[in-house]
PDB file of N, CA and C in Angstrom:
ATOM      1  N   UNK A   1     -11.618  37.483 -41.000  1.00  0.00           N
ATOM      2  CA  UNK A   1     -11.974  37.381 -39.597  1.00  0.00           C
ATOM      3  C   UNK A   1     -10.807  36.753 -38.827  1.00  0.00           C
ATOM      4  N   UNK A   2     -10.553  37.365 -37.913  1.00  0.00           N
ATOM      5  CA  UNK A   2      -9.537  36.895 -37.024  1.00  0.00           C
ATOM      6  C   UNK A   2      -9.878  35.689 -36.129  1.00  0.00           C
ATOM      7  N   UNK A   3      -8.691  35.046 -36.204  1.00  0.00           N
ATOM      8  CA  UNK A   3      -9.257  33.319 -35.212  1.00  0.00           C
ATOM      9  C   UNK A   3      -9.509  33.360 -33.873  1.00  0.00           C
ATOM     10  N   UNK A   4     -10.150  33.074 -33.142  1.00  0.00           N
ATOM     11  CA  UNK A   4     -10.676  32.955 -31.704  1.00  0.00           C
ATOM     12  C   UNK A   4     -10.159  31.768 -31.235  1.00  0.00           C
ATOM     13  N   UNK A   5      -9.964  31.949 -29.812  1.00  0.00           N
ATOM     14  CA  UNK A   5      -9.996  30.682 -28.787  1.00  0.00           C
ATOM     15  C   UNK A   5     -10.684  30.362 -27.805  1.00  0.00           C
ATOM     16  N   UNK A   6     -11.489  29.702 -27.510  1.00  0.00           N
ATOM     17  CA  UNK A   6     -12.180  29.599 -26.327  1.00  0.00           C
ATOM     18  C   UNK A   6     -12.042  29.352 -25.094  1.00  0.00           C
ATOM     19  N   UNK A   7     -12.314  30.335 -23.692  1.00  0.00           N
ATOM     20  CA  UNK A   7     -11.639  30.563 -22.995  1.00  0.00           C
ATOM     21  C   UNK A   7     -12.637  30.130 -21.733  1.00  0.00           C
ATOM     22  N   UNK A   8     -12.199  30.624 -20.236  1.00  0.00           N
ATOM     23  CA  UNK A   8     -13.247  30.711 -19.343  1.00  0.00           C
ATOM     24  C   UNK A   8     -12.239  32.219 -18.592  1.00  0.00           C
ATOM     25  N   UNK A   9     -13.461  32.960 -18.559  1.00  0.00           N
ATOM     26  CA  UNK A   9     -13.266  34.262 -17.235  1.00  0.00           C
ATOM     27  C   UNK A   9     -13.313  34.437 -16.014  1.00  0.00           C
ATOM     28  N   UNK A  10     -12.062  34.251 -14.929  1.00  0.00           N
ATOM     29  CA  UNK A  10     -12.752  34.192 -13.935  1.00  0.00           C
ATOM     30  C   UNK A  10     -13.089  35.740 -13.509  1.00  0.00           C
ATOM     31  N   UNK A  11     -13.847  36.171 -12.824  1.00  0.00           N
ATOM     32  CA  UNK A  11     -13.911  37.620 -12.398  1.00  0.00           C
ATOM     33  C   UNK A  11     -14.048  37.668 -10.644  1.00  0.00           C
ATOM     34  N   UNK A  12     -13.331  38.170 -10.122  1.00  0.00           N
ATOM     35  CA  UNK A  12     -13.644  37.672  -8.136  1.00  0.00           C
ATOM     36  C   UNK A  12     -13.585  38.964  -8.019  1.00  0.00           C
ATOM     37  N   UNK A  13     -15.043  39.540  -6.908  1.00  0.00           N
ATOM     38  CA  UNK A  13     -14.965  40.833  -6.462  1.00  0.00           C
ATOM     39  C   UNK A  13     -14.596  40.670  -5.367  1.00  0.00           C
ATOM     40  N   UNK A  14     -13.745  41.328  -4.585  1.00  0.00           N
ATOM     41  CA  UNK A  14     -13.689  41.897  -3.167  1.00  0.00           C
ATOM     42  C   UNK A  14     -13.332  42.883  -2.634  1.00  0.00           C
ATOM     43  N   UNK A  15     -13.337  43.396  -1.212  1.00  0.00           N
ATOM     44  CA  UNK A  15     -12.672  44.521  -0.879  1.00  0.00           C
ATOM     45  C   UNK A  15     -11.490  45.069  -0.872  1.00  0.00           C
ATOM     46  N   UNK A  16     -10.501  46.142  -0.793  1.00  0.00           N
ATOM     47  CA  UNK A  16      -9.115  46.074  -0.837  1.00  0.00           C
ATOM     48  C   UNK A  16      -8.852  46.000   0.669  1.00  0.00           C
ATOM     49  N   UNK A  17      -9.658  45.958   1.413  1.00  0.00           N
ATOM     50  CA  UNK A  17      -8.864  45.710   2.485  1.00  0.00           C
ATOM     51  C   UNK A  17      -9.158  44.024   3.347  1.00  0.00           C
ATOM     52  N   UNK A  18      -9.835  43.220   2.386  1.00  0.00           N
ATOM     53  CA  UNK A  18      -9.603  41.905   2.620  1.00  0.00           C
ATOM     54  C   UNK A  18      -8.429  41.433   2.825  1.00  0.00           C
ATOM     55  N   UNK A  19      -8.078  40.446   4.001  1.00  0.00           N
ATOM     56  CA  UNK A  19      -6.740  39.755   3.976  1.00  0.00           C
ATOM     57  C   UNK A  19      -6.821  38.703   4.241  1.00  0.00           C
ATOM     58  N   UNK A  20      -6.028  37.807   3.841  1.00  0.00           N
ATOM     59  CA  UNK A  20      -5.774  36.368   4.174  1.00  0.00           C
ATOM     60  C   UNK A  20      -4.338  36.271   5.253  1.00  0.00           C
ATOM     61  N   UNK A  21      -4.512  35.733   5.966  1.00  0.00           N
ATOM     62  CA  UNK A  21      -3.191  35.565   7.143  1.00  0.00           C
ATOM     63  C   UNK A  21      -2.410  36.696   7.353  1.00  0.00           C
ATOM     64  N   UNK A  22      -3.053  37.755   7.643  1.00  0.00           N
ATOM     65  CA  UNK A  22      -2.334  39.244   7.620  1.00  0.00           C
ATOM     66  C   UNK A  22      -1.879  39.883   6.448  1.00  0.00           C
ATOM     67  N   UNK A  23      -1.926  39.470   5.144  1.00  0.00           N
ATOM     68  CA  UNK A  23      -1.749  39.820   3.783  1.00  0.00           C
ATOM     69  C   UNK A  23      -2.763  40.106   3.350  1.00  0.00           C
ATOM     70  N   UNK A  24      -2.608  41.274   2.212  1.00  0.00           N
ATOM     71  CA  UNK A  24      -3.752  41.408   1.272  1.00  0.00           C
ATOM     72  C   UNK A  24      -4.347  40.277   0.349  1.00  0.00           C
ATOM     73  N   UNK A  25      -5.551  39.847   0.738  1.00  0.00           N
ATOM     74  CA  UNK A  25      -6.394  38.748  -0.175  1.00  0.00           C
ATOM     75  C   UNK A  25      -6.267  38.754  -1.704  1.00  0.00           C
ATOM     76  N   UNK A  26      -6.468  40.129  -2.327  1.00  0.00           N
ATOM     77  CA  UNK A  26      -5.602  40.010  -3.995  1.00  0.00           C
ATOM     78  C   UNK A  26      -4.778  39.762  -4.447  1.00  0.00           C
ATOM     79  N   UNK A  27      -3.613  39.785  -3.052  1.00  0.00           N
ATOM     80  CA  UNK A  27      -2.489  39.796  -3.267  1.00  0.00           C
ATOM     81  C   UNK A  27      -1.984  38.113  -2.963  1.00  0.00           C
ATOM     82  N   UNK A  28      -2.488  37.412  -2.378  1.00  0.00           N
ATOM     83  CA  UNK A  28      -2.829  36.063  -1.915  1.00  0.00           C
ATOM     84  C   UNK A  28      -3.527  35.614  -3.464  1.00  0.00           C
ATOM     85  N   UNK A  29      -4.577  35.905  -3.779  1.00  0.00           N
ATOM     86  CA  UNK A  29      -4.583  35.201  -5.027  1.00  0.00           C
ATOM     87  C   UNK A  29      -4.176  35.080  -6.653  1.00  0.00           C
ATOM     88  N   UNK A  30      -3.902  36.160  -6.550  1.00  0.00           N
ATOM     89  CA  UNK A  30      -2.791  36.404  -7.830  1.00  0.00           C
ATOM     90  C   UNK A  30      -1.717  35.462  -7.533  1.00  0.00           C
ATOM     91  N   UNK A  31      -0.764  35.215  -6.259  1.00  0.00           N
ATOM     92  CA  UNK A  31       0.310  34.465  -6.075  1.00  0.00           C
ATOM     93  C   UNK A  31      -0.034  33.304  -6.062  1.00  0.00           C
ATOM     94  N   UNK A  32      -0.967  33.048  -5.601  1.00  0.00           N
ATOM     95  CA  UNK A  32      -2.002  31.767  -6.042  1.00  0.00           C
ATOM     96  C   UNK A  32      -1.865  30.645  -7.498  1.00  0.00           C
ATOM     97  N   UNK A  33      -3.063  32.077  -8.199  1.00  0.00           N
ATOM     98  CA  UNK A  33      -3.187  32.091  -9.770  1.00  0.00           C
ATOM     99  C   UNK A  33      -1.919  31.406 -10.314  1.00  0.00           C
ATOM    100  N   UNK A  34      -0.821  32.589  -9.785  1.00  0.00           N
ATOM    101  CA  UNK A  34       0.786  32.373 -10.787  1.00  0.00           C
ATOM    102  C   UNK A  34       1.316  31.277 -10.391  1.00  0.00           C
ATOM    103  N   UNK A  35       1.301  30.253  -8.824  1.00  0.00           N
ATOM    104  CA  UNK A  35       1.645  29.326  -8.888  1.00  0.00           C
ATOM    105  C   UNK A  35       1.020  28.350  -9.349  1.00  0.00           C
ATOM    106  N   UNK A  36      -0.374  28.107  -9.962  1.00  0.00           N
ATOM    107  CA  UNK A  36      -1.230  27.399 -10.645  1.00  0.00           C
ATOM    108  C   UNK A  36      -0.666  27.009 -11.883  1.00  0.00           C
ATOM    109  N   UNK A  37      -0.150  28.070 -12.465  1.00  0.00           N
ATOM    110  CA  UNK A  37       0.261  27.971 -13.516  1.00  0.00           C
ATOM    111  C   UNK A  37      -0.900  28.878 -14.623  1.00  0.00           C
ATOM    112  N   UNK A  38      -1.916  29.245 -14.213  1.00  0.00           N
ATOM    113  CA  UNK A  38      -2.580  30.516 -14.843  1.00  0.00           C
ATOM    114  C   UNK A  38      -2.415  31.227 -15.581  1.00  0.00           C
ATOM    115  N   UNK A  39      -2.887  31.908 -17.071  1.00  0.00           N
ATOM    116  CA  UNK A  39      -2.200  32.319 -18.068  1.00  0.00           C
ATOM    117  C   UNK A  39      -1.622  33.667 -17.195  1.00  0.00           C
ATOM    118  N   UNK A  40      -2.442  34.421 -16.101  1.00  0.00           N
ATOM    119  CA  UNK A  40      -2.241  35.552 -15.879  1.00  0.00           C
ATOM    120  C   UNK A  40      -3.819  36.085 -15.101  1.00  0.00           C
ATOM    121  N   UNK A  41      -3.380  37.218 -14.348  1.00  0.00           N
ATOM    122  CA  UNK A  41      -4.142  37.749 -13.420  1.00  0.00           C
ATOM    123  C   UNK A  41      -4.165  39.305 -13.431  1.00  0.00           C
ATOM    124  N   UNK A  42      -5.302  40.021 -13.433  1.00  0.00           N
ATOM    125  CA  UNK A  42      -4.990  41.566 -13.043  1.00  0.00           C
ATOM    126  C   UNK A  42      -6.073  41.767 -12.686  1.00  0.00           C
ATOM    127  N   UNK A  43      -5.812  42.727 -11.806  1.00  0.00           N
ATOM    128  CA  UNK A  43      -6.417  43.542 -10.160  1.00  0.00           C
ATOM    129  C   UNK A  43      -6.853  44.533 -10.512  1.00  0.00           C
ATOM    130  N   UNK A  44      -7.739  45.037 -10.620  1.00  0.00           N
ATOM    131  CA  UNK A  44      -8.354  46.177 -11.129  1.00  0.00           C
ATOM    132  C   UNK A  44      -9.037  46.895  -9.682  1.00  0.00           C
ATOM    133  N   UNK A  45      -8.468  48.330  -9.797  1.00  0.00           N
ATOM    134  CA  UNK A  45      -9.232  49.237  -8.580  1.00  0.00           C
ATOM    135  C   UNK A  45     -10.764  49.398  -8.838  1.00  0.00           C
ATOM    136  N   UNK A  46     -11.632  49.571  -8.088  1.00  0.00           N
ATOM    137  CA  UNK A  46     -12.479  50.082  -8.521  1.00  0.00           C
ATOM    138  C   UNK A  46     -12.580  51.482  -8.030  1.00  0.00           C
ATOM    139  N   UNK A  47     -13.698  52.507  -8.215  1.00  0.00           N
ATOM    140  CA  UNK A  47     -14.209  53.833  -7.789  1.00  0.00           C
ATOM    141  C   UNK A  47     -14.666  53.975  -6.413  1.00  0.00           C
ATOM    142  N   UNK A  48     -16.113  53.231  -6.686  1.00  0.00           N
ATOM    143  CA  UNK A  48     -16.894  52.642  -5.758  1.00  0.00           C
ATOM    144  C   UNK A  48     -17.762  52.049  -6.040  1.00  0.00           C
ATOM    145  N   UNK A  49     -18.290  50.915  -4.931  1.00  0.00           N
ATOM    146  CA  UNK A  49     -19.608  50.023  -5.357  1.00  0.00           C
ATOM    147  C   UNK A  49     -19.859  49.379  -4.350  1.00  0.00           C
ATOM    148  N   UNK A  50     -20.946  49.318  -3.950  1.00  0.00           N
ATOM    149  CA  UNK A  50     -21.303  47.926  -3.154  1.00  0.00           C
ATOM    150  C   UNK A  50     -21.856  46.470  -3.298  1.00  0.00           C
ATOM    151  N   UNK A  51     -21.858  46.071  -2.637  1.00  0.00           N
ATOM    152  CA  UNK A  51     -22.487  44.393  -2.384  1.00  0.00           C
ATOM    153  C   UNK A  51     -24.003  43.762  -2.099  1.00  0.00           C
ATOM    154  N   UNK A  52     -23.281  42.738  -1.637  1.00  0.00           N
ATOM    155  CA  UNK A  52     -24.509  41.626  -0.797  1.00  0.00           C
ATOM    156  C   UNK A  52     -25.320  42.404   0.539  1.00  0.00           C
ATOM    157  N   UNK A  53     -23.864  43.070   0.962  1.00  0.00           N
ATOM    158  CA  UNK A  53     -24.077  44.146   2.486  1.00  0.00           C
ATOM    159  C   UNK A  53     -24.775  45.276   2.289  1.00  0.00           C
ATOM    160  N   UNK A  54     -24.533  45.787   0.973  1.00  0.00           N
ATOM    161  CA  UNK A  54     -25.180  46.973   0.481  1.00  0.00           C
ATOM    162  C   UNK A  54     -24.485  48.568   0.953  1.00  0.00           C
ATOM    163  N   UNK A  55     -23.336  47.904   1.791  1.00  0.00           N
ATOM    164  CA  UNK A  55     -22.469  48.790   2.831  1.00  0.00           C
ATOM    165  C   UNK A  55     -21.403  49.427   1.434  1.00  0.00           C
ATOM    166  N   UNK A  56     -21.902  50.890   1.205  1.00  0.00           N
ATOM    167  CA  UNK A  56     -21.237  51.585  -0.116  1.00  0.00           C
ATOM    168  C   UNK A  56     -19.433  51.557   0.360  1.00  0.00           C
ATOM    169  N   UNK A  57     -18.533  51.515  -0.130  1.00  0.00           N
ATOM    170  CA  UNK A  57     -17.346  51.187  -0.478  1.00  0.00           C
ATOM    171  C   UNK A  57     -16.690  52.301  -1.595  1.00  0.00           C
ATOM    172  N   UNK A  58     -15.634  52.982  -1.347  1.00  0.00           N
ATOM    173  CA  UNK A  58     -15.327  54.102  -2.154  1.00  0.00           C
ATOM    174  C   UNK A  58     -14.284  54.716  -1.555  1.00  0.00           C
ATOM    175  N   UNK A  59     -13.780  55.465  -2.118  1.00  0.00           N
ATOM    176  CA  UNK A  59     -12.523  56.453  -1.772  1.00  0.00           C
ATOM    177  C   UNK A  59     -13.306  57.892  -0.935  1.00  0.00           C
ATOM    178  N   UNK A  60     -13.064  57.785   0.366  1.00  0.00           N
ATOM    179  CA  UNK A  60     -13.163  59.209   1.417  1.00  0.00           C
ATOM    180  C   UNK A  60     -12.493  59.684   1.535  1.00  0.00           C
ATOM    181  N   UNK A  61     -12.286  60.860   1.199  1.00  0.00           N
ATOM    182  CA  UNK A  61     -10.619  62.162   1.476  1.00  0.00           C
ATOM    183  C   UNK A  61     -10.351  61.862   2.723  1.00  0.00           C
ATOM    184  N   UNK A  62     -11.372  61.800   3.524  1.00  0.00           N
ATOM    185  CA  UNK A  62     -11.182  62.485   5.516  1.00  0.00           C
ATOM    186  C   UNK A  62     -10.911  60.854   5.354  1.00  0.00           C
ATOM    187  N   UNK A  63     -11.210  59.969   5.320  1.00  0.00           N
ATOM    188  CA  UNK A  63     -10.931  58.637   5.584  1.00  0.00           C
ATOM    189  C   UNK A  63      -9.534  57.773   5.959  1.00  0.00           C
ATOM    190  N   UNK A  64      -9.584  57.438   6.874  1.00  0.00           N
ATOM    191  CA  UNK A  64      -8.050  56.551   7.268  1.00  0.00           C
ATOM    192  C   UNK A  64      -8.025  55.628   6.390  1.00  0.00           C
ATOM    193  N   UNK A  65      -8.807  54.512   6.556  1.00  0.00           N
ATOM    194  CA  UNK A  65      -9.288  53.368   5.927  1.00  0.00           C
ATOM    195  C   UNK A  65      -9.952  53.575   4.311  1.00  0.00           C
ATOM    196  N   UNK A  66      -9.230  53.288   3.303  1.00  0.00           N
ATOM    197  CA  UNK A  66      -9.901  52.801   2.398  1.00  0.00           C
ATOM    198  C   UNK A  66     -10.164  51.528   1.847  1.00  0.00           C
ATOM    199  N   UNK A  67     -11.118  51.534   1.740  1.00  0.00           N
ATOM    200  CA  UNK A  67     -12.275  50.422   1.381  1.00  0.00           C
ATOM    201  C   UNK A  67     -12.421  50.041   0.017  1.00  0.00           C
ATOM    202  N   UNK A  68     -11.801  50.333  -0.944  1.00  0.00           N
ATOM    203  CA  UNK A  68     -12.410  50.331  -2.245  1.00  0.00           C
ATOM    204  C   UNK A  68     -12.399  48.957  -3.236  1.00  0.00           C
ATOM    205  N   UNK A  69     -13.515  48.730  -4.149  1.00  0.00           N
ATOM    206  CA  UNK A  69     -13.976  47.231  -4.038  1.00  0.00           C
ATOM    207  C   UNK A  69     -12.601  47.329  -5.302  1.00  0.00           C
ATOM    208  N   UNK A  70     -12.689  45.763  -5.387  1.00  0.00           N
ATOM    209  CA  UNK A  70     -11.721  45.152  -6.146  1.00  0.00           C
ATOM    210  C   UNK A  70     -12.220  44.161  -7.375  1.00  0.00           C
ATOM    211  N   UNK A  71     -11.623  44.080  -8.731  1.00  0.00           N
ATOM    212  CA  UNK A  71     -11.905  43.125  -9.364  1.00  0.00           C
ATOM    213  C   UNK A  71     -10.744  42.140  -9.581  1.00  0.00           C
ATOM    214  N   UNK A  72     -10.616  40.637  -9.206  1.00  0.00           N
ATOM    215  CA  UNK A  72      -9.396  40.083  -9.950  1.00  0.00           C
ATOM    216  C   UNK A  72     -10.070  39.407 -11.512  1.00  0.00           C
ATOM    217  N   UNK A  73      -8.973  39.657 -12.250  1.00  0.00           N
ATOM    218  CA  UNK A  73      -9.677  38.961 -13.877  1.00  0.00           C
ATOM    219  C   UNK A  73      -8.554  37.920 -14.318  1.00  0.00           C
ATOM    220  N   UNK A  74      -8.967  36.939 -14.244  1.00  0.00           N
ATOM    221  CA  UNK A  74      -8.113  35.671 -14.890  1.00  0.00           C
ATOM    222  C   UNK A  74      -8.950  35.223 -15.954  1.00  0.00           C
ATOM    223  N   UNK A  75      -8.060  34.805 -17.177  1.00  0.00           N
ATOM    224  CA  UNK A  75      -8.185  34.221 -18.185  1.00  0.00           C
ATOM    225  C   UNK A  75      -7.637  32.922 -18.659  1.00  0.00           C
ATOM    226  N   UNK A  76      -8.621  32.174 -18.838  1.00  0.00           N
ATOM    227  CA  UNK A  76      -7.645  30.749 -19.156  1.00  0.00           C
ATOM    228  C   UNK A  76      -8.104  29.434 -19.824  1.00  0.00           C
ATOM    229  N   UNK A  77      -7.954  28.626 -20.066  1.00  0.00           N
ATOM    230  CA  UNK A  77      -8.513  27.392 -20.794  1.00  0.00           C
ATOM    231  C   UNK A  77      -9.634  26.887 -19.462  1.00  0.00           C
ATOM    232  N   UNK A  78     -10.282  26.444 -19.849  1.00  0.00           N
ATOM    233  CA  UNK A  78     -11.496  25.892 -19.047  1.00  0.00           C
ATOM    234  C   UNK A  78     -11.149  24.881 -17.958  1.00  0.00           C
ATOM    235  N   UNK A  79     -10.148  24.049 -18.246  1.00  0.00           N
ATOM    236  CA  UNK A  79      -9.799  22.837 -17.576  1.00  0.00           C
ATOM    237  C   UNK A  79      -8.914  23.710 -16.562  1.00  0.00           C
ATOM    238  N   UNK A  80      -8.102  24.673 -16.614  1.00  0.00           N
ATOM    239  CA  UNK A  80      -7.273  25.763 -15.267  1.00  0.00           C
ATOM    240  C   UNK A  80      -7.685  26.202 -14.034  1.00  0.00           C
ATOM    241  N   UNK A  81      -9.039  27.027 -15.203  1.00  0.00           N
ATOM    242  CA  UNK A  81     -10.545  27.801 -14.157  1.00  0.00           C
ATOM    243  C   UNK A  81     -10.671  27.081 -13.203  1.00  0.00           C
ATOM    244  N   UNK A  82     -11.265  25.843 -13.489  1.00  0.00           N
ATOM    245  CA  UNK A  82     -11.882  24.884 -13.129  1.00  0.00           C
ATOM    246  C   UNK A  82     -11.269  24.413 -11.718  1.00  0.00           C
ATOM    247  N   UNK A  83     -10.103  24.028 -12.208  1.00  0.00           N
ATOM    248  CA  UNK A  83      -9.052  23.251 -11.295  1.00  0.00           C
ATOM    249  C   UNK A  83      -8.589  24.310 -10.347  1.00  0.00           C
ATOM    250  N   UNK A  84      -8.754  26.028 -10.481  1.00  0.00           N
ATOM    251  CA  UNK A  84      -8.268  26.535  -9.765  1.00  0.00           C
ATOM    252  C   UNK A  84      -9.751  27.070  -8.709  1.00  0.00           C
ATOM    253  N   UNK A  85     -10.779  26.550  -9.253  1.00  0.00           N
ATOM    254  CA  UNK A  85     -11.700  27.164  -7.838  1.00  0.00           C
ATOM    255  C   UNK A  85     -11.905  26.461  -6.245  1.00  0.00           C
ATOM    256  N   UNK A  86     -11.732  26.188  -6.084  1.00  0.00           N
ATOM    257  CA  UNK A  86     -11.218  25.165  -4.757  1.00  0.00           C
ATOM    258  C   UNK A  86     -10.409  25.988  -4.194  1.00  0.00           C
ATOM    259  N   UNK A  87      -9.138  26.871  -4.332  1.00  0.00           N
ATOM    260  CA  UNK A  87      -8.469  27.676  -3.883  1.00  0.00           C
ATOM    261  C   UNK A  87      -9.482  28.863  -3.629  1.00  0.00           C
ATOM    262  N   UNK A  88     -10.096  29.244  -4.190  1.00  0.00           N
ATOM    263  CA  UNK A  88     -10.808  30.565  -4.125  1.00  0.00           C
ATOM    264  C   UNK A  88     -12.346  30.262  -2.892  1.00  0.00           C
ATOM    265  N   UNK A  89     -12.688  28.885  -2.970  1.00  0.00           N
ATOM    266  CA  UNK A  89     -13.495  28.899  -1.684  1.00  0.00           C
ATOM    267  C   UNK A  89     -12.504  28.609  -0.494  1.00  0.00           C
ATOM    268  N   UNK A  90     -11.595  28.244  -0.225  1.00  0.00           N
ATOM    269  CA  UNK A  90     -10.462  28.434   0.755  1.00  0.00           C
ATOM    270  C   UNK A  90     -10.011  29.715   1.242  1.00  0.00           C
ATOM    271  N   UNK A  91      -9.522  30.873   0.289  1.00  0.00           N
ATOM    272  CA  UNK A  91      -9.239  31.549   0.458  1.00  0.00           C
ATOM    273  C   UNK A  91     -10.548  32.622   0.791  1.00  0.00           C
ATOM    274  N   UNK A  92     -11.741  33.192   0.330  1.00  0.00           N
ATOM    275  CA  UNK A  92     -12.558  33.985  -0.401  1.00  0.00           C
ATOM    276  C   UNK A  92     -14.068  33.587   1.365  1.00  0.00           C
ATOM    277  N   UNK A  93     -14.052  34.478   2.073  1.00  0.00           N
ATOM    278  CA  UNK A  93     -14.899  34.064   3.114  1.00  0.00           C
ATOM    279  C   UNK A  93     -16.546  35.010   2.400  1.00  0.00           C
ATOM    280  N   UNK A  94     -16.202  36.216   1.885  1.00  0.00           N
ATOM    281  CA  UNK A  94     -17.226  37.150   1.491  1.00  0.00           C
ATOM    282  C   UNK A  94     -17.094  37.911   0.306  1.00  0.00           C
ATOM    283  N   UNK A  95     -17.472  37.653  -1.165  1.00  0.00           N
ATOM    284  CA  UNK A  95     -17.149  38.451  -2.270  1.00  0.00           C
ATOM    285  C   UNK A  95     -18.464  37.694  -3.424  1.00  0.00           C
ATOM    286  N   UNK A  96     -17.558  37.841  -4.669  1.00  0.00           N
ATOM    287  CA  UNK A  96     -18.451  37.078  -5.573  1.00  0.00           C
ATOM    288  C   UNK A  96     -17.556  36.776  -6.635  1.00  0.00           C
ATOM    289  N   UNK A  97     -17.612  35.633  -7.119  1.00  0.00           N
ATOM    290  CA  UNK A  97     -16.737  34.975  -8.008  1.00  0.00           C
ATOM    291  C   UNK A  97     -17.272  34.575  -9.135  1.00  0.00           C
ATOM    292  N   UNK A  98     -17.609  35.020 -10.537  1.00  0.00           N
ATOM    293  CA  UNK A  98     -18.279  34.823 -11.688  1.00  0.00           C
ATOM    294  C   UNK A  98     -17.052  34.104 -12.909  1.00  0.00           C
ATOM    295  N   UNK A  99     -17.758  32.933 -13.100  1.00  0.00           N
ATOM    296  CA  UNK A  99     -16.685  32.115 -14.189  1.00  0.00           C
ATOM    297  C   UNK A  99     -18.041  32.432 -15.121  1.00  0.00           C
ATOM    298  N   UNK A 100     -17.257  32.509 -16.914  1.00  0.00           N
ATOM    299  CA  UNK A 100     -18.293  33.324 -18.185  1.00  0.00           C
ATOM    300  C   UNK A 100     -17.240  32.682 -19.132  1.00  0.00           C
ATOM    301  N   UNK A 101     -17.846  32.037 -19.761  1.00  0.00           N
ATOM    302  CA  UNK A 101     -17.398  31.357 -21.437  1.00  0.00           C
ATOM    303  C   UNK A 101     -16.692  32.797 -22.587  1.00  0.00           C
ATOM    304  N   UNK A 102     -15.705  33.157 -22.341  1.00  0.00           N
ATOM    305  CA  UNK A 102     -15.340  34.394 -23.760  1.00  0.00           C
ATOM    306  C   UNK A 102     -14.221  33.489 -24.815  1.00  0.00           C
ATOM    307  N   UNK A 103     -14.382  34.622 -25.614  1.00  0.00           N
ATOM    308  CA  UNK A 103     -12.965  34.002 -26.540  1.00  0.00           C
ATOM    309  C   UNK A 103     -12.519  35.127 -26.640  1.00  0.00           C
ATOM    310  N   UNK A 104     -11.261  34.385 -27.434  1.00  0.00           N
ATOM    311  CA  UNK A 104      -9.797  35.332 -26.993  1.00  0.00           C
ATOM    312  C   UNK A 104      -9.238  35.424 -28.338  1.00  0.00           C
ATOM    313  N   UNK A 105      -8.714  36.647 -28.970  1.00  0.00           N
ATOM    314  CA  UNK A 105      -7.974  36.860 -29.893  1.00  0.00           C
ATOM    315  C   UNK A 105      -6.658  36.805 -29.628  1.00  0.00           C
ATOM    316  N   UNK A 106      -5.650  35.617 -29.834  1.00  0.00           N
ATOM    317  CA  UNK A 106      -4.560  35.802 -29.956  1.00  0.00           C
ATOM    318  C   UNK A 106      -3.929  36.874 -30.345  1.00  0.00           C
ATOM    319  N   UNK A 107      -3.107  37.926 -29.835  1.00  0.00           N
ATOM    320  CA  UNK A 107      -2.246  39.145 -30.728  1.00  0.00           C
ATOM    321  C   UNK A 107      -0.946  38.474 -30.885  1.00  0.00           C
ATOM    322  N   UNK A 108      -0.436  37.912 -30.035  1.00  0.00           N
ATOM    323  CA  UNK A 108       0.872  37.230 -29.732  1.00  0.00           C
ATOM    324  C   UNK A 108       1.520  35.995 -29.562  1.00  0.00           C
ATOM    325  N   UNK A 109       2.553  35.612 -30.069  1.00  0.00           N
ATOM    326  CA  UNK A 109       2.697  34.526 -29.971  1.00  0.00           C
ATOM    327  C   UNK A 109       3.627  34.017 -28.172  1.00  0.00           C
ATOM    328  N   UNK A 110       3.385  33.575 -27.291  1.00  0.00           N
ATOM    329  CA  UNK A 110       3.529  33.429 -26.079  1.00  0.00           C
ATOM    330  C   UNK A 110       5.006  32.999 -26.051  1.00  0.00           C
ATOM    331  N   UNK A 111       6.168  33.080 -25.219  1.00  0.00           N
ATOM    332  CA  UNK A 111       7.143  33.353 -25.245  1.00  0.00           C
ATOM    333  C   UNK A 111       7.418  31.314 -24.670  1.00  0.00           C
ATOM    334  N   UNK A 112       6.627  31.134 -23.645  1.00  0.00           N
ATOM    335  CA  UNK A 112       6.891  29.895 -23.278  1.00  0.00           C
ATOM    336  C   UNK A 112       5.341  29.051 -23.548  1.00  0.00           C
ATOM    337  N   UNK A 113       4.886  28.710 -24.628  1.00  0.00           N
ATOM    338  CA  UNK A 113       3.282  28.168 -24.940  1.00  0.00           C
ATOM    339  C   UNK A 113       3.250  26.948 -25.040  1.00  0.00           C
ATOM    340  N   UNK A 114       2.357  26.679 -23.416  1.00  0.00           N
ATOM    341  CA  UNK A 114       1.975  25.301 -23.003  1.00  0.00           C
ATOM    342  C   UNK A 114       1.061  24.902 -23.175  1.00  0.00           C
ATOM    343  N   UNK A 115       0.491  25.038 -24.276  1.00  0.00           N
ATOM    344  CA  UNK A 115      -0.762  24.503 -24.666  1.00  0.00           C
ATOM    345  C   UNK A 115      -1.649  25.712 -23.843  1.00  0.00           C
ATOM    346  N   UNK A 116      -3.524  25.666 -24.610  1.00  0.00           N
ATOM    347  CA  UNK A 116      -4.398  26.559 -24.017  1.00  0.00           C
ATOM    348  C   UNK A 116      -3.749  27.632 -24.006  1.00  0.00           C
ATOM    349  N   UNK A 117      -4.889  28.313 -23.462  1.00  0.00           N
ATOM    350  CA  UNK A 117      -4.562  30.189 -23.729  1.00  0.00           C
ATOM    351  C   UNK A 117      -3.558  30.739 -22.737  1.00  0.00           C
ATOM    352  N   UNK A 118      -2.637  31.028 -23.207  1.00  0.00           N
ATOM    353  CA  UNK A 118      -0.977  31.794 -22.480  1.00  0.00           C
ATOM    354  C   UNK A 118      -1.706  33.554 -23.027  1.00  0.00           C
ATOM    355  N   UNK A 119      -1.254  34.132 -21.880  1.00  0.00           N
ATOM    356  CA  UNK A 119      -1.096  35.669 -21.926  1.00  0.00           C
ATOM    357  C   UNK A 119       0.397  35.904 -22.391  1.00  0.00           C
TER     358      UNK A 119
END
């Protein structure tokens, strides 16, 4: 059996066309994340889906504006998560932000490893 580490997930949904100070909001927290010091962050498109609003969200051919929802996924030692949600009610006016206990199979050995889980 391969060794595990125990981790925390953050998962933040929002729209792609959320912004923070005229910038894209994913793009605001990933730069975030990386100055945290965060093992790592990725942005995942979605198809389509909706919310709290129930207002469907998706890719329209005829459409100027796309809308399409967003996942950010950070992974990291518990004490990171933690320390990094305070930024995310600052930044984050309408979405949903789910922190979830996983573990992590090391494949690699991390190039600069500061203790806790490095991507």
């Amino acid at each position: 059996m391969m060794p595990t580490e125990k981790a925390l997930q953050l998962t933040i949904f929002i729209e792609e066309c959320d912004t923070w100070h005229h910038r894209p909001l994913y793009a605001e927290i990933v730069r975030r994340a990386h100055e945290a010091g965060l093992a790592g962050a990725t942005v995942l498109r979605g198809v389509e889906g909706f919310g709290a609003s129930s207002v469907m969200h998706g890719f329209r051919l005829l459409s100027i504006k796309q809308d399409l929802p967003l996942a950010i996924v950070i992974i990291d030692d518990e004490e990171r998560i933690r320390r990094f949600l305070p930024t995310l009610r600052e930044l984050i006016d309408e979405g949903l932000v789910i922190v979830e206990d996983v573990e992590v199979v090391p494949c690699a050995v991390p190039r600069q490893a500061q203790g806790g889980v490095r991507a």
